[in-house]
PDB file of N, CA and C in Angstrom:
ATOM      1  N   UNK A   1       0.836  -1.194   0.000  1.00  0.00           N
ATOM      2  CA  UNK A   1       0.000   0.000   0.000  1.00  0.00           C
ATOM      3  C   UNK A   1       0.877   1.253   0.000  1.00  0.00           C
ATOM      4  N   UNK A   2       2.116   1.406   1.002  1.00  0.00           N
ATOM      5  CA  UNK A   2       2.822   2.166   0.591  1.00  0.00           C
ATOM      6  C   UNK A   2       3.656   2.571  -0.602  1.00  0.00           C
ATOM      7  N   UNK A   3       3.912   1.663  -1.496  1.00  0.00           N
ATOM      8  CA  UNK A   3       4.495   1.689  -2.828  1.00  0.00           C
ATOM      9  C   UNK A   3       3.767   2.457  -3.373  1.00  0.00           C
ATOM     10  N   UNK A   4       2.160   1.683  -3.362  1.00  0.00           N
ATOM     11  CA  UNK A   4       1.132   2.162  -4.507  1.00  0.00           C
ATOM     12  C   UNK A   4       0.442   3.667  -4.517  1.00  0.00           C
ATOM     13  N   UNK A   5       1.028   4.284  -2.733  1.00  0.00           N
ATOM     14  CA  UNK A   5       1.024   5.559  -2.354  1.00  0.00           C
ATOM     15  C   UNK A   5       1.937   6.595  -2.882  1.00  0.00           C
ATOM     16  N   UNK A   6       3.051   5.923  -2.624  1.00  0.00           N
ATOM     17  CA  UNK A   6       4.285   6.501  -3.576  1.00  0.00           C
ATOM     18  C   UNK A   6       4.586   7.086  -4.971  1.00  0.00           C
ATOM     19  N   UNK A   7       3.822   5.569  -5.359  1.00  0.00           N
ATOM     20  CA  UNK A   7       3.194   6.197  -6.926  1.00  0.00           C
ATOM     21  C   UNK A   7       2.577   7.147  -7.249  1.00  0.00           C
ATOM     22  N   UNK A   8       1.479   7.112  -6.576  1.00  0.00           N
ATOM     23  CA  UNK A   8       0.210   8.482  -6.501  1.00  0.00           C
ATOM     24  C   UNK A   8       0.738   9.453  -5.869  1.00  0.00           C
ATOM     25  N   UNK A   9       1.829   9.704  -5.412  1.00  0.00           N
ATOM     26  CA  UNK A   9       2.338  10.914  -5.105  1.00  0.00           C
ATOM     27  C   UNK A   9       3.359  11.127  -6.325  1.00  0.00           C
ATOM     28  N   UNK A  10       4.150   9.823  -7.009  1.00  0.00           N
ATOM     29  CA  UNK A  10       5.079  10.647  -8.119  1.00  0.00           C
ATOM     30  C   UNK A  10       3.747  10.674  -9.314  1.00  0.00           C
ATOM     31  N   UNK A  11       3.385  10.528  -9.507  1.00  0.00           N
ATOM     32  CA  UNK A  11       2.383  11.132 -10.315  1.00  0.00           C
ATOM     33  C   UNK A  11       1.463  12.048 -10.388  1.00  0.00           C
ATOM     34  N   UNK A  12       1.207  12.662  -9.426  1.00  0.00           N
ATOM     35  CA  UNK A  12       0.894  13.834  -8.712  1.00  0.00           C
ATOM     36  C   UNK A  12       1.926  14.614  -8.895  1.00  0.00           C
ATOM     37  N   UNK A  13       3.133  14.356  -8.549  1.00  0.00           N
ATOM     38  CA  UNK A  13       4.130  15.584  -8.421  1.00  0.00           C
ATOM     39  C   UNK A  13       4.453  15.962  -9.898  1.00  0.00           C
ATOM     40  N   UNK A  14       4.689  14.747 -10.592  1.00  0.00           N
ATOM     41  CA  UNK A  14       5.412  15.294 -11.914  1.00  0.00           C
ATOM     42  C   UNK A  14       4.366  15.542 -12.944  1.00  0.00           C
ATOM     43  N   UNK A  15       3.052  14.953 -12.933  1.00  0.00           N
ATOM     44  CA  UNK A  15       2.101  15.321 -14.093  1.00  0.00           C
ATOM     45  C   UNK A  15       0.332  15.411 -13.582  1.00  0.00           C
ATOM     46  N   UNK A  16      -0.033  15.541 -14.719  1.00  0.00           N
ATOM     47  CA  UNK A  16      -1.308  15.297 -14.048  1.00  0.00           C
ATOM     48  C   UNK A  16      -2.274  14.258 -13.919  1.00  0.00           C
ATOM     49  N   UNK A  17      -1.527  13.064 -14.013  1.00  0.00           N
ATOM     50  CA  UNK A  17      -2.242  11.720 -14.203  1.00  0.00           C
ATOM     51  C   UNK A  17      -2.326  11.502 -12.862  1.00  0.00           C
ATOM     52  N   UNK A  18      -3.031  10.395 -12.440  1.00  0.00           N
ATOM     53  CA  UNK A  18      -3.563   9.940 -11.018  1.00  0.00           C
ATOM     54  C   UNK A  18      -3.365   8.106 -11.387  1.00  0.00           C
ATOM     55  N   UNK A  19      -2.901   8.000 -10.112  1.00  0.00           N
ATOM     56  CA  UNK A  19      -3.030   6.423  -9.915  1.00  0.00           C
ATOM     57  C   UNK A  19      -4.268   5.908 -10.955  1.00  0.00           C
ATOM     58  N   UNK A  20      -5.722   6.057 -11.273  1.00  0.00           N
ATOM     59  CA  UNK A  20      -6.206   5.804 -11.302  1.00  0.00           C
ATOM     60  C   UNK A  20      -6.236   5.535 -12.807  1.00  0.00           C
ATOM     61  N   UNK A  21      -5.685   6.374 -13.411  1.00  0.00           N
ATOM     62  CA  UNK A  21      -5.313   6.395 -15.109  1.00  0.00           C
ATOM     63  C   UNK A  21      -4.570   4.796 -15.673  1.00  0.00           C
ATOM     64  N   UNK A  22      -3.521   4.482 -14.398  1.00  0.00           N
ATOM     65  CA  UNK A  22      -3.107   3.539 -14.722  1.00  0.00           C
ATOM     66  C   UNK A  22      -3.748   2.680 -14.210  1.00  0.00           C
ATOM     67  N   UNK A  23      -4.640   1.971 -13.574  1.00  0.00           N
ATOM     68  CA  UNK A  23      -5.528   0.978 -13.178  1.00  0.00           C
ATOM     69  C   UNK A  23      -6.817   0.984 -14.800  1.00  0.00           C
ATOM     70  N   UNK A  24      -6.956   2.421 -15.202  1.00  0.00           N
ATOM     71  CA  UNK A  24      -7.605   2.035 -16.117  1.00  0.00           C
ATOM     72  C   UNK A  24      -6.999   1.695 -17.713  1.00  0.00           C
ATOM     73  N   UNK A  25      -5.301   1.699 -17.932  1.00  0.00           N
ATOM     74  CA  UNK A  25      -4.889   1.490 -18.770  1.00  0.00           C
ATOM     75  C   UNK A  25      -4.448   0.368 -19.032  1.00  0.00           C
ATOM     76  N   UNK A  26      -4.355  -0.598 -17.307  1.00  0.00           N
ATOM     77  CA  UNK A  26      -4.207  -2.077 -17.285  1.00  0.00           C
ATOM     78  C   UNK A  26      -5.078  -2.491 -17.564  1.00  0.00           C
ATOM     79  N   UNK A  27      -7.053  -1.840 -17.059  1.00  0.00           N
ATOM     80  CA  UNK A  27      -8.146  -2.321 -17.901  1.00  0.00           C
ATOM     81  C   UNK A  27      -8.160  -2.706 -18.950  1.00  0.00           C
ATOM     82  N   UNK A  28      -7.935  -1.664 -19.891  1.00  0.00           N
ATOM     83  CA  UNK A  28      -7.909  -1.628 -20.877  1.00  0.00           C
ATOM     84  C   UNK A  28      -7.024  -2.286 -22.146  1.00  0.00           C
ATOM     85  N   UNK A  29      -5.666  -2.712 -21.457  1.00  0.00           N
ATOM     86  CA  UNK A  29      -4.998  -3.297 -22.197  1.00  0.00           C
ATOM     87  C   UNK A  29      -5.171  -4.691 -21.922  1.00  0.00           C
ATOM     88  N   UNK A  30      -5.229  -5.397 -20.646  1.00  0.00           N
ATOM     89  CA  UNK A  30      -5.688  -6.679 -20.233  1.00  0.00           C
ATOM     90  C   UNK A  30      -7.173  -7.193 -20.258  1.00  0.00           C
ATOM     91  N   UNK A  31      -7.982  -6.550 -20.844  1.00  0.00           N
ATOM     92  CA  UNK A  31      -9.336  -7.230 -20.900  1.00  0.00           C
ATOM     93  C   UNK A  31      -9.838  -8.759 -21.462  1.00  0.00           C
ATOM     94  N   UNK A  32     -10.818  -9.008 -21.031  1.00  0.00           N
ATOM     95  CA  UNK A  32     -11.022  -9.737 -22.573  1.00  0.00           C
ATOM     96  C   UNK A  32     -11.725  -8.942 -23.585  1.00  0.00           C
ATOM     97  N   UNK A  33     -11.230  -9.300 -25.056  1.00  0.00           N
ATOM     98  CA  UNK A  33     -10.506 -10.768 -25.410  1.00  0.00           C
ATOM     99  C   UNK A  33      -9.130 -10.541 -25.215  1.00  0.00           C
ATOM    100  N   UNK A  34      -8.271  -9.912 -24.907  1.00  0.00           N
ATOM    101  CA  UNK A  34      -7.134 -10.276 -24.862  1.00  0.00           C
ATOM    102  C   UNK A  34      -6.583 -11.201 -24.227  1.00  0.00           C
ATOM    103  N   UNK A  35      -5.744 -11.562 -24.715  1.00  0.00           N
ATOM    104  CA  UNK A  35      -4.469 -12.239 -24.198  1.00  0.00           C
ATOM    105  C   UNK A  35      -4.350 -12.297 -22.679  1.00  0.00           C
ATOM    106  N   UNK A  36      -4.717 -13.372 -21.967  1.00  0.00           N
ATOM    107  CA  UNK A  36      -3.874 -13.288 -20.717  1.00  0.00           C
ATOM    108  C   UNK A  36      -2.714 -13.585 -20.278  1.00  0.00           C
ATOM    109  N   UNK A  37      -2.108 -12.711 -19.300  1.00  0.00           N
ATOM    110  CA  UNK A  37      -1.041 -12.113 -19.063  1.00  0.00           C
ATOM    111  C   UNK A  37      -0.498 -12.428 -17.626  1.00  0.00           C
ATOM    112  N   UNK A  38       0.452 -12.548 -16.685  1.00  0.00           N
ATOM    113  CA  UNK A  38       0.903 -12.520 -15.292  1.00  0.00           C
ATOM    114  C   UNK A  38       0.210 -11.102 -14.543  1.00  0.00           C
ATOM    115  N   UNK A  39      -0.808 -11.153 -13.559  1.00  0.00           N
ATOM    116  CA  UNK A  39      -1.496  -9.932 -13.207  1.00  0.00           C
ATOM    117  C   UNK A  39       0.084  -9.202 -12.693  1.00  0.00           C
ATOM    118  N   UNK A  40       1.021  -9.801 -12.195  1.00  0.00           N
ATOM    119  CA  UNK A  40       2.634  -8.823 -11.390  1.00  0.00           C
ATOM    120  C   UNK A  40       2.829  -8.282 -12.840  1.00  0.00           C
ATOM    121  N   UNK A  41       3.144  -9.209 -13.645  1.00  0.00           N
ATOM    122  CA  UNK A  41       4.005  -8.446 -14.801  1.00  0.00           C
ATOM    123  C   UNK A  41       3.367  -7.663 -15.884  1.00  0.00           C
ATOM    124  N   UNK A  42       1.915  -7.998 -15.792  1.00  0.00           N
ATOM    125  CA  UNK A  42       1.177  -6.684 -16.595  1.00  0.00           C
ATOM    126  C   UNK A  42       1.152  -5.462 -16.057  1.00  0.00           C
ATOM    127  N   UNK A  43       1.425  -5.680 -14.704  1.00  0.00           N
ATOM    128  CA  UNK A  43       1.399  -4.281 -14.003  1.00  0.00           C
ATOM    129  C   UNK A  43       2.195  -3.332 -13.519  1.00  0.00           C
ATOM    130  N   UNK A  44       3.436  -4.035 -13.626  1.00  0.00           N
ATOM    131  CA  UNK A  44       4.602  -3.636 -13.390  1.00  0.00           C
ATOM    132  C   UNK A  44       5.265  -3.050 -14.933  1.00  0.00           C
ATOM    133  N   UNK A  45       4.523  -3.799 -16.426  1.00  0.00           N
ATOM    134  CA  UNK A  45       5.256  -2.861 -17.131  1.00  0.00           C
ATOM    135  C   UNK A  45       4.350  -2.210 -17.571  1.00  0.00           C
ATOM    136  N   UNK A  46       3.235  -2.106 -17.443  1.00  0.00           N
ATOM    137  CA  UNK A  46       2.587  -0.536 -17.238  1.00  0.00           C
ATOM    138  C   UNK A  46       3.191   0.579 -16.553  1.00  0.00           C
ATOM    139  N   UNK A  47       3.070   0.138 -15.104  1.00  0.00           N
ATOM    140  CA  UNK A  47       4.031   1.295 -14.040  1.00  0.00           C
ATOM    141  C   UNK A  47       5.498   1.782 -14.543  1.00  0.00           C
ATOM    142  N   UNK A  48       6.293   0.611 -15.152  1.00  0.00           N
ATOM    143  CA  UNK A  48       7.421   0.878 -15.843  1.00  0.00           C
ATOM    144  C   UNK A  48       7.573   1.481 -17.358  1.00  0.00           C
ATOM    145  N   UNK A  49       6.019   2.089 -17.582  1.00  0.00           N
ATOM    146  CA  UNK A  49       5.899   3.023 -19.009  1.00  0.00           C
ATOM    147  C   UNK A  49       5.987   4.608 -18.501  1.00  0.00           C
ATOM    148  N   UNK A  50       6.086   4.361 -16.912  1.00  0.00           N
ATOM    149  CA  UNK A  50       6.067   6.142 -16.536  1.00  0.00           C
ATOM    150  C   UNK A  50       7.369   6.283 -16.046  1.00  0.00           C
ATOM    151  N   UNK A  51       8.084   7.162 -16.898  1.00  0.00           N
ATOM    152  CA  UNK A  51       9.483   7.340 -16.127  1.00  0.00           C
ATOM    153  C   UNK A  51       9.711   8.051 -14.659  1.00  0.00           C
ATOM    154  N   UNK A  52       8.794   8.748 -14.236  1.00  0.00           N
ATOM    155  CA  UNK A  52       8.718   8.582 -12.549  1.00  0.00           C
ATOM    156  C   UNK A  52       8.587   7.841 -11.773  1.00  0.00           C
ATOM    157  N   UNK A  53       8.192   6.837 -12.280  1.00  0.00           N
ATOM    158  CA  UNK A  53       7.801   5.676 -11.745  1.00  0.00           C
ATOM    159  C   UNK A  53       8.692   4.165 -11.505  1.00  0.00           C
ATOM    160  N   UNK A  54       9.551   4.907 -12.312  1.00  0.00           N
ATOM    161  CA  UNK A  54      10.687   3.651 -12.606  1.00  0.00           C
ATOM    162  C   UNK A  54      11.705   3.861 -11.058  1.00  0.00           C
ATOM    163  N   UNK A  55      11.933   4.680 -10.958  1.00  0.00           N
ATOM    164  CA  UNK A  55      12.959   4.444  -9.799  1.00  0.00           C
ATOM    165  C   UNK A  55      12.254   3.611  -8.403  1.00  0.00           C
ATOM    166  N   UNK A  56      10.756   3.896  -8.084  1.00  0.00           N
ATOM    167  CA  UNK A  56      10.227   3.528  -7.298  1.00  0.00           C
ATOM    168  C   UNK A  56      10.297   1.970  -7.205  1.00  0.00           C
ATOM    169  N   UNK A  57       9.874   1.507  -8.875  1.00  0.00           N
ATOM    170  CA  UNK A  57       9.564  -0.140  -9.231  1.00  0.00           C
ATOM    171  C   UNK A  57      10.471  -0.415  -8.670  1.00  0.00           C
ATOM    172  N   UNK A  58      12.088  -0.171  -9.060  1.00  0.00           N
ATOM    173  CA  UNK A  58      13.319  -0.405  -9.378  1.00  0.00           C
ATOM    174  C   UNK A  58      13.815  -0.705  -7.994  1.00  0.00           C
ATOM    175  N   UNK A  59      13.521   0.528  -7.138  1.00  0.00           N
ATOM    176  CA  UNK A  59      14.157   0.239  -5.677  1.00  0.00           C
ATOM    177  C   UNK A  59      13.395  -0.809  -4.768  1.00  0.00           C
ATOM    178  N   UNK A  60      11.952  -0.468  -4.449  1.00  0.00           N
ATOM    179  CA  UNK A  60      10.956  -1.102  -3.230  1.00  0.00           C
ATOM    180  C   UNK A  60      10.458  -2.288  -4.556  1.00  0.00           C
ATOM    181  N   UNK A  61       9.959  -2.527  -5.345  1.00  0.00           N
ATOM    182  CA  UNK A  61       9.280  -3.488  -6.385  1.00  0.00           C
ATOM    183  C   UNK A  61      10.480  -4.137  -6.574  1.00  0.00           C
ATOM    184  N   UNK A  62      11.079  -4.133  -7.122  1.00  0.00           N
ATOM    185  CA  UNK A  62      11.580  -5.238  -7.483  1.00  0.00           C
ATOM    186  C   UNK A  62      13.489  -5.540  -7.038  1.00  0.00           C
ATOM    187  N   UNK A  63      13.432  -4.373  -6.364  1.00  0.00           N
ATOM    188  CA  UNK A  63      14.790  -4.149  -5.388  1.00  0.00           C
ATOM    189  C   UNK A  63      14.374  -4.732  -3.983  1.00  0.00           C
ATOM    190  N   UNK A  64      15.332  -4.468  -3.281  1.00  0.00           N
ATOM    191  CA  UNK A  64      15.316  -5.216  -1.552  1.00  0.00           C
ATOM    192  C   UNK A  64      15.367  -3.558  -1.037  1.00  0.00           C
ATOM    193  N   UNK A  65      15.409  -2.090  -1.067  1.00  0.00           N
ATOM    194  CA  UNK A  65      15.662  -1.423  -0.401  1.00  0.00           C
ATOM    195  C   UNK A  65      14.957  -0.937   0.723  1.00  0.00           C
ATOM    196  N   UNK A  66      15.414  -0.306   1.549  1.00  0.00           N
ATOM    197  CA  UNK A  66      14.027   0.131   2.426  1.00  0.00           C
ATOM    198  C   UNK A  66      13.132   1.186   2.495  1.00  0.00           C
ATOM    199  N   UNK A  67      12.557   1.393   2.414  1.00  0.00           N
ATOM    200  CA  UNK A  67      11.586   2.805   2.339  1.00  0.00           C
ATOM    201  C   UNK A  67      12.209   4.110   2.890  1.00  0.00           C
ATOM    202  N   UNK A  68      12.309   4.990   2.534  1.00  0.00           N
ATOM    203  CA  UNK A  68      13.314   5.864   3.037  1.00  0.00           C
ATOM    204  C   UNK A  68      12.212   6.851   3.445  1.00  0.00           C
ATOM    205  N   UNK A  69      11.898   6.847   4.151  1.00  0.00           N
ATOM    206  CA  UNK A  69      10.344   7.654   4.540  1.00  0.00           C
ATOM    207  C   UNK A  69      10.740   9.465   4.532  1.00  0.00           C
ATOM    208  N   UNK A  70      12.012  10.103   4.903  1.00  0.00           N
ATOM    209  CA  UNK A  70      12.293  11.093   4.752  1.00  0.00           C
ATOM    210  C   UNK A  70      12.322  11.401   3.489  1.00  0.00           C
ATOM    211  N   UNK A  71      13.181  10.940   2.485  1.00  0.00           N
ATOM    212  CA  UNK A  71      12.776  11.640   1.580  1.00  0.00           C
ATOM    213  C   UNK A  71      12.044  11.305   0.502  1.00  0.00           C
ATOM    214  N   UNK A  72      11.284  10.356   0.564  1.00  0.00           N
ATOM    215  CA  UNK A  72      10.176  10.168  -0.104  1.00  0.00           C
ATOM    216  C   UNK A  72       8.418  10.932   0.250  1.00  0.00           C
ATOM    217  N   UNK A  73       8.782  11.116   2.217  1.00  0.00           N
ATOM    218  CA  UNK A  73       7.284  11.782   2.433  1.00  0.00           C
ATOM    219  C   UNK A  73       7.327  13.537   2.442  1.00  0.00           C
ATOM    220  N   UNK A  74       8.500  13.659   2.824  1.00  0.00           N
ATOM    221  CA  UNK A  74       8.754  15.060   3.620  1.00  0.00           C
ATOM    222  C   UNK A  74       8.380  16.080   2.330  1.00  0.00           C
ATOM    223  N   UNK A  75       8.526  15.899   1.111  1.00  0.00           N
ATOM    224  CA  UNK A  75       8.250  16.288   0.115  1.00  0.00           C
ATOM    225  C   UNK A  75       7.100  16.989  -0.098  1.00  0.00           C
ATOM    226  N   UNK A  76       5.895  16.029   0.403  1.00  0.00           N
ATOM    227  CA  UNK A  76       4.377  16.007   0.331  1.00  0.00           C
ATOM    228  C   UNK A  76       4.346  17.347   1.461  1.00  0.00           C
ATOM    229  N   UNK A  77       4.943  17.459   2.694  1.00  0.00           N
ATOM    230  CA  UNK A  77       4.528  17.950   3.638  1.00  0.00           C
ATOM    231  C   UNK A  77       4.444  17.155   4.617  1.00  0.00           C
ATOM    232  N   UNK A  78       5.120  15.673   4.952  1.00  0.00           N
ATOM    233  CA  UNK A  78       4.862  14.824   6.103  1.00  0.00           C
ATOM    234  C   UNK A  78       6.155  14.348   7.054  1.00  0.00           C
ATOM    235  N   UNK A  79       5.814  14.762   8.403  1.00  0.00           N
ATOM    236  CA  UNK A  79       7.098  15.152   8.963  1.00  0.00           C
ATOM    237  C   UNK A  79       6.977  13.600   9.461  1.00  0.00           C
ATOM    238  N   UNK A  80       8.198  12.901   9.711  1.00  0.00           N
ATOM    239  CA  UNK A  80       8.493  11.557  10.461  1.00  0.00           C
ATOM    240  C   UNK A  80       9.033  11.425  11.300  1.00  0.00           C
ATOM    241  N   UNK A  81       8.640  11.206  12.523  1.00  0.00           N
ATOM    242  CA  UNK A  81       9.361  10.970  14.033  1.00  0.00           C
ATOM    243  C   UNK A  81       9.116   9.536  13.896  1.00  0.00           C
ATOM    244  N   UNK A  82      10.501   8.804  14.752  1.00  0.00           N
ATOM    245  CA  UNK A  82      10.762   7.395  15.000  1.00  0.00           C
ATOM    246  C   UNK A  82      10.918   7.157  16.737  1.00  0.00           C
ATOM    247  N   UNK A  83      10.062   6.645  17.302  1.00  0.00           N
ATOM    248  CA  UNK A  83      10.585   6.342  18.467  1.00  0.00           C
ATOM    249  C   UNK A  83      10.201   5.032  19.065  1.00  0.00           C
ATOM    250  N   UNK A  84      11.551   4.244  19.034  1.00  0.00           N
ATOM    251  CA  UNK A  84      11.224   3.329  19.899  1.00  0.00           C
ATOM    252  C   UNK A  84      10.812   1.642  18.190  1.00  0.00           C
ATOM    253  N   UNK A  85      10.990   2.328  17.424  1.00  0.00           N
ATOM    254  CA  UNK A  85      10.707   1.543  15.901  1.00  0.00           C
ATOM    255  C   UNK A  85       9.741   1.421  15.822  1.00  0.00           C
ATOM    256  N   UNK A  86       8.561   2.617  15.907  1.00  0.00           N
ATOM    257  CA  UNK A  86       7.261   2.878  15.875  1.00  0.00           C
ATOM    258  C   UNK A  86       7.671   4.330  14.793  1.00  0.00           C
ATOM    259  N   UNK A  87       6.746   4.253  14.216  1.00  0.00           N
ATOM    260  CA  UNK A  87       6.942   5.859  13.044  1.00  0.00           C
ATOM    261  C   UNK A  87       5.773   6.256  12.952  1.00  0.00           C
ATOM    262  N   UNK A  88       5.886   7.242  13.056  1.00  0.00           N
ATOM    263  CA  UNK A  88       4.576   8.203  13.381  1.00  0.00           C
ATOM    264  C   UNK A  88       4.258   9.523  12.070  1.00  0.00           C
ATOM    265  N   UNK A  89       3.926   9.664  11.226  1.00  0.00           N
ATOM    266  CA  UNK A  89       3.509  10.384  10.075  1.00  0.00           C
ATOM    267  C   UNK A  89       2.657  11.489  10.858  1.00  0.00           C
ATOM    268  N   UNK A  90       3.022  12.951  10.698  1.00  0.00           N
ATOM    269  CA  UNK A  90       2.181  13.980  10.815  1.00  0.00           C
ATOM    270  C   UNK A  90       2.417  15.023   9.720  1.00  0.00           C
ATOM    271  N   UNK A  91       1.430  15.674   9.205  1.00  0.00           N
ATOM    272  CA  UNK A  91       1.080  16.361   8.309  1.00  0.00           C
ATOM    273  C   UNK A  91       2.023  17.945   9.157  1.00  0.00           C
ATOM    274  N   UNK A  92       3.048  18.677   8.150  1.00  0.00           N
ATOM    275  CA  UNK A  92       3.896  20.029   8.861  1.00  0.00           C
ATOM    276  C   UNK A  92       2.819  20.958   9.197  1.00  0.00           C
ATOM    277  N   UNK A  93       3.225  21.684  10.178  1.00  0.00           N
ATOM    278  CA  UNK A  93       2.723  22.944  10.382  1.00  0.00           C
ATOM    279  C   UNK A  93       2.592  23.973   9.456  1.00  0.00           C
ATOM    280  N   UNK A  94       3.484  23.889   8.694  1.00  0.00           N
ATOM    281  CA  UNK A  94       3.931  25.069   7.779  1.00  0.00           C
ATOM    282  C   UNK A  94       4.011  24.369   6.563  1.00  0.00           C
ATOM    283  N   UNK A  95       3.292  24.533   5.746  1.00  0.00           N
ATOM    284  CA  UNK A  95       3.514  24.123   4.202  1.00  0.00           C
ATOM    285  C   UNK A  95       3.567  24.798   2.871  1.00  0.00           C
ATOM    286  N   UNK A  96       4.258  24.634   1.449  1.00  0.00           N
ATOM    287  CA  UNK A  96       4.445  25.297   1.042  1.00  0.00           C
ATOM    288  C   UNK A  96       3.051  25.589   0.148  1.00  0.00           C
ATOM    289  N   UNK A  97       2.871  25.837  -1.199  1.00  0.00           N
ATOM    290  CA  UNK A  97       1.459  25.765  -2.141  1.00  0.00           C
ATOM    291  C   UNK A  97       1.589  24.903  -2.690  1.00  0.00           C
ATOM    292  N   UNK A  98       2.917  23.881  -3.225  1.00  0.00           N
ATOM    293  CA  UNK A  98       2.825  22.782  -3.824  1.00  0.00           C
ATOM    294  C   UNK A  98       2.387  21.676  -3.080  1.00  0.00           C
ATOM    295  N   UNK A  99       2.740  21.965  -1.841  1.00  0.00           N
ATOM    296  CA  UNK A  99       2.280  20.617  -0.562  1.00  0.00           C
ATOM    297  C   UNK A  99       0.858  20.829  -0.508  1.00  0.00           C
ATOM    298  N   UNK A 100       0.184  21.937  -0.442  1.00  0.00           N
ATOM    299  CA  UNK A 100      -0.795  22.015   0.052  1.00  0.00           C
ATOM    300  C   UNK A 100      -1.655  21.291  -1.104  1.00  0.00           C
ATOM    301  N   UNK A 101      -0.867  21.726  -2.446  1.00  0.00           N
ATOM    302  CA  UNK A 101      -1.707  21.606  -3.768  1.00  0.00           C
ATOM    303  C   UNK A 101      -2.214  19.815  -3.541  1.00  0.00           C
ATOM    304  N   UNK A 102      -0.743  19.091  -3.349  1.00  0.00           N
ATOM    305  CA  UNK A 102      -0.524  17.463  -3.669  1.00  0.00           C
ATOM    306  C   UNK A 102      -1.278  17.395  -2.341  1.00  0.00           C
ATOM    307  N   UNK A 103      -1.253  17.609  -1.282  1.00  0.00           N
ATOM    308  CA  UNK A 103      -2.291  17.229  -0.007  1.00  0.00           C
ATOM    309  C   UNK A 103      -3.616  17.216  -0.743  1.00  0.00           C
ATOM    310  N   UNK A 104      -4.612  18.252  -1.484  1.00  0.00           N
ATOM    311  CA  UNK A 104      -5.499  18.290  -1.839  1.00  0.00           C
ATOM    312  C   UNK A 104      -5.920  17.392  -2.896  1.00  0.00           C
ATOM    313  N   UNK A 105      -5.012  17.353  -3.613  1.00  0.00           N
ATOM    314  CA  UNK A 105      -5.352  15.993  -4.586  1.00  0.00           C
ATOM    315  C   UNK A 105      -5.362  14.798  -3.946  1.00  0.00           C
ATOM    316  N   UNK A 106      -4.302  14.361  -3.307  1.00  0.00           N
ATOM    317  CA  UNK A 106      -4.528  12.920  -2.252  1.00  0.00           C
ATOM    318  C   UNK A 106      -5.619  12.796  -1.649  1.00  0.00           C
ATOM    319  N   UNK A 107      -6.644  13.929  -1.541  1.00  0.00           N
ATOM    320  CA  UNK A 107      -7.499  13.688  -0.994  1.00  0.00           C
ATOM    321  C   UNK A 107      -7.836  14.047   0.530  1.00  0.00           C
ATOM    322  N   UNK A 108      -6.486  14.713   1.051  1.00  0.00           N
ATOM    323  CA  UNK A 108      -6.151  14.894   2.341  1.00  0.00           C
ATOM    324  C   UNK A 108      -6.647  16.550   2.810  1.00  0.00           C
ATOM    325  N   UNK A 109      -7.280  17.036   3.290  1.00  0.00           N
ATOM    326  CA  UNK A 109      -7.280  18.705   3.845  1.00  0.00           C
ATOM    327  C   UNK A 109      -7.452  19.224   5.011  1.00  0.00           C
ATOM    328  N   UNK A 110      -7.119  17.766   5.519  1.00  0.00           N
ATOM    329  CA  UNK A 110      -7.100  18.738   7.322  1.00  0.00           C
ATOM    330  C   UNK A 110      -5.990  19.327   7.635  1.00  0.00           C
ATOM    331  N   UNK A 111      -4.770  19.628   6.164  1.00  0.00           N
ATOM    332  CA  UNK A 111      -3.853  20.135   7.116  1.00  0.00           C
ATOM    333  C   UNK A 111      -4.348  21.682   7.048  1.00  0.00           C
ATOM    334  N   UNK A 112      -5.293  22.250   6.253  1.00  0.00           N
ATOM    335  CA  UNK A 112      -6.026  23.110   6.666  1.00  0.00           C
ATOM    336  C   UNK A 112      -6.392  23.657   7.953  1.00  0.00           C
ATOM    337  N   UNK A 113      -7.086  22.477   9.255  1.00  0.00           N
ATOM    338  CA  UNK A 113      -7.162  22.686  10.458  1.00  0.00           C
ATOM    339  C   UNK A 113      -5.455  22.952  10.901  1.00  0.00           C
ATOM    340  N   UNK A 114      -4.598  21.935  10.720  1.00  0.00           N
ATOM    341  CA  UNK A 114      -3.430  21.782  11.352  1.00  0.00           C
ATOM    342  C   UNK A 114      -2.913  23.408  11.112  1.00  0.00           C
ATOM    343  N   UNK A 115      -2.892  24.054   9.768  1.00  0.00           N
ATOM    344  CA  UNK A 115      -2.381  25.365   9.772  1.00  0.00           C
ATOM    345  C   UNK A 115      -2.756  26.576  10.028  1.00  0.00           C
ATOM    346  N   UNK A 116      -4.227  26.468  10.642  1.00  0.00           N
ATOM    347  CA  UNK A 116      -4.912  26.985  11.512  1.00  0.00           C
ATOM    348  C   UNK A 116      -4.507  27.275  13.273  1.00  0.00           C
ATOM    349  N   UNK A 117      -4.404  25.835  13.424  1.00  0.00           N
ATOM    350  CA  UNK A 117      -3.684  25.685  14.970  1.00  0.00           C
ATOM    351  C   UNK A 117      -2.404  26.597  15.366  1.00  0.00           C
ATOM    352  N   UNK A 118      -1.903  26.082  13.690  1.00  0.00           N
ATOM    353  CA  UNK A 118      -0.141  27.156  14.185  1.00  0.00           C
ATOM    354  C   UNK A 118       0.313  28.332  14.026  1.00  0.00           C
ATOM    355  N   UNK A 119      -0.979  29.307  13.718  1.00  0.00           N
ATOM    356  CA  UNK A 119      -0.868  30.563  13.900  1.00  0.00           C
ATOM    357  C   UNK A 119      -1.370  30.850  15.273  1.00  0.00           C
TER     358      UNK A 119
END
């Protein structure tokens, strides 16, 4: 779920497609009558037709690396405290218009309240 989050955030950041474009382009290319296919590997070289998308496959998909939660979330606007090997995700106090923009598309807007609080 986090990968497939990842995605929807590099696709968000770099264009204006949404996760959802590609769920409907695997529709569309895997239907019947077509040809069936490996559901991993139809979907993976879909994801691997977006060049933002490739480093993600590359590292967590089909690499061993570990999620690097700093600089993959902090981007969005999501600050990460670790304590104790518990990680805790909170939305910043202070965000810029692009964070706020990609918060709003994710679907997310309470950091609205949150930037309320910190004035």
């Amino acid at each position: 779920m986090l990968v497939a989050f990842l995605c929807d955030i590099a696709l968000l950041r770099e264009s204006k497609r949404e996760l959802a474009d590609i769920f409907r382009q695997i529709l569309k290319t895997h239907r019947l009558p077509n040809k069936p296919q490996d559901g991993n590997i139809a979907v993976l070289d879909v994801l691997g037709s977006y060049t933002n998308l490739q480093p993600i496959i590359e590292k967590y998909i089909k690499g061993m690396e570990k999620i690097n939660w700093r600089t993959d979330l902090e981007s969005i606007g999501v600050e990460i405290s670790e304590t104790d090997s518990v990680v805790k995700l909170e939305v910043k106090a202070k965000l810029n218009r692009r964070q706020k923009d990609l918060l709003d598309r994710l679907g997310y807007n309470s950091w609205r309240k949150i930037a309320e609080k910190a004035k």
